[in-house]
Protein backbone atom coordinates (compact mmCIF):
# COMPACT_ATOMS: atom_id res chain seq x y z
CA UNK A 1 -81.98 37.56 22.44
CA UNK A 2 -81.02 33.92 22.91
CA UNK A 3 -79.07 32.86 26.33
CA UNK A 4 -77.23 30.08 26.96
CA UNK A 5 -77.29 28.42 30.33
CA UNK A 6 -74.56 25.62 32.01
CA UNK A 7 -75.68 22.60 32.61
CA UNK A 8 -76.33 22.64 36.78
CA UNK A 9 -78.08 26.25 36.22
CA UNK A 10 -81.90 26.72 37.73
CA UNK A 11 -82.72 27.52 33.78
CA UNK A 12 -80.86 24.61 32.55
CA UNK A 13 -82.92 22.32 30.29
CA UNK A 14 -80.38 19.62 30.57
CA UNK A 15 -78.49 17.98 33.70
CA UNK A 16 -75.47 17.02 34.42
CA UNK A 17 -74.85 13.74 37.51
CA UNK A 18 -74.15 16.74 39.70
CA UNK A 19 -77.00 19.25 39.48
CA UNK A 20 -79.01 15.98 38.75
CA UNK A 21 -77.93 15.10 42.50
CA UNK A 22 -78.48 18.48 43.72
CA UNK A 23 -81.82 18.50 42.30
CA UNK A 24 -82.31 14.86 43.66
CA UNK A 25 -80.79 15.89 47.27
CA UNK A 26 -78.36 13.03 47.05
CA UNK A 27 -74.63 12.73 46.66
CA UNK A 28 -73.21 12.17 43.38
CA UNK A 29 -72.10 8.91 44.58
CA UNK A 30 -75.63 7.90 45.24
CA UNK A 31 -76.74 8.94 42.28
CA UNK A 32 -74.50 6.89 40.34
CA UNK A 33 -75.09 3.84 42.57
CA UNK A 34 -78.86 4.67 41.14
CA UNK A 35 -78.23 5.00 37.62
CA UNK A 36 -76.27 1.91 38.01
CA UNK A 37 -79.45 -0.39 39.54
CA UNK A 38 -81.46 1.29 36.48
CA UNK A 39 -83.87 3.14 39.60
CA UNK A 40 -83.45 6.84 37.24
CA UNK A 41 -84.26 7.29 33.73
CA UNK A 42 -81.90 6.77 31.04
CA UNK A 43 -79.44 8.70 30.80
CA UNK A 44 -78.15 10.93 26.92
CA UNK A 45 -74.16 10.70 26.34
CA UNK A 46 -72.46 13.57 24.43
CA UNK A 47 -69.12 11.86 24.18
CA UNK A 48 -68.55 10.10 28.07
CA UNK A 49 -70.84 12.74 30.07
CA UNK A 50 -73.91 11.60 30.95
CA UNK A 51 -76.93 13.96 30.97
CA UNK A 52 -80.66 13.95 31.83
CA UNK A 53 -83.61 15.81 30.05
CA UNK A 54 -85.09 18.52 32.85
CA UNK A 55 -88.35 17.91 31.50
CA UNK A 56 -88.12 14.05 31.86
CA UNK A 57 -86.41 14.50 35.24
CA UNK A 58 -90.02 16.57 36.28
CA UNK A 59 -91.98 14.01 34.92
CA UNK A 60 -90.58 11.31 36.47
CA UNK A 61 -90.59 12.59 39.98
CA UNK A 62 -94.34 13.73 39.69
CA UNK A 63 -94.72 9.94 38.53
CA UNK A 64 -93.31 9.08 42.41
CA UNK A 65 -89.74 8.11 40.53
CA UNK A 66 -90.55 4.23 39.19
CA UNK A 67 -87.98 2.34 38.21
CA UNK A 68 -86.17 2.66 34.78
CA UNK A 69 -87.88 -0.59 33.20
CA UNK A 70 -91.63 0.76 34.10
CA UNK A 71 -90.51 4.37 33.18
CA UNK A 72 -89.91 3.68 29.75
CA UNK A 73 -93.13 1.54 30.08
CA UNK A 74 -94.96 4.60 30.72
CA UNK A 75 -93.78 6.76 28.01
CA UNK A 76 -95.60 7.46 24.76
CA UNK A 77 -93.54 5.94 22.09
CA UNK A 78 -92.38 2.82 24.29
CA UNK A 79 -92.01 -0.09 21.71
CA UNK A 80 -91.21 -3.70 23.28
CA UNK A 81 -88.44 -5.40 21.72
CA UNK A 82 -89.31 -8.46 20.31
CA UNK A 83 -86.44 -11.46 19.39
């Protein structure tokens, strides 16, 4: 039997900006200042909410949270664009 959990639960495999600051120990409006200066990983949009991948969110803090620019460095797949 499959479950379905909201988006701030414990379970959740996706975030939303609030159980991302939560998570994070921050405000909300911190968080956005973040995600603003590019210091979190990219954000996914279904329609104008932004959400973060759990799984990406772990990852990136055991990494000691680098910047967006060297986080997508660091992950497999990572193609520079060229001109």
């Amino acid at each position: 039997m499959e479950t379905s959990h909201p988006t701030g639960s414990p379970c959740s495999p996706i975030l939303r900006a609030e159980a991302l600051a939560g998570l994070m120990e921050v405000s909300a409006r911190t968080l956005r200042r973040w995600e603003l200066k590019g210091l979190l990983p990219r954000p996914f949009l279904v329609g104008s909410q932004k959400y973060w991948a759990r799984g990406e969110i772990e990852e990136w803090i055991s990494c000691q949270c680098p910047n967006r620019t060297l986080w997508e460095r660091m992950r497999p797949g990572y193609r520079r664009k060229t001109s």
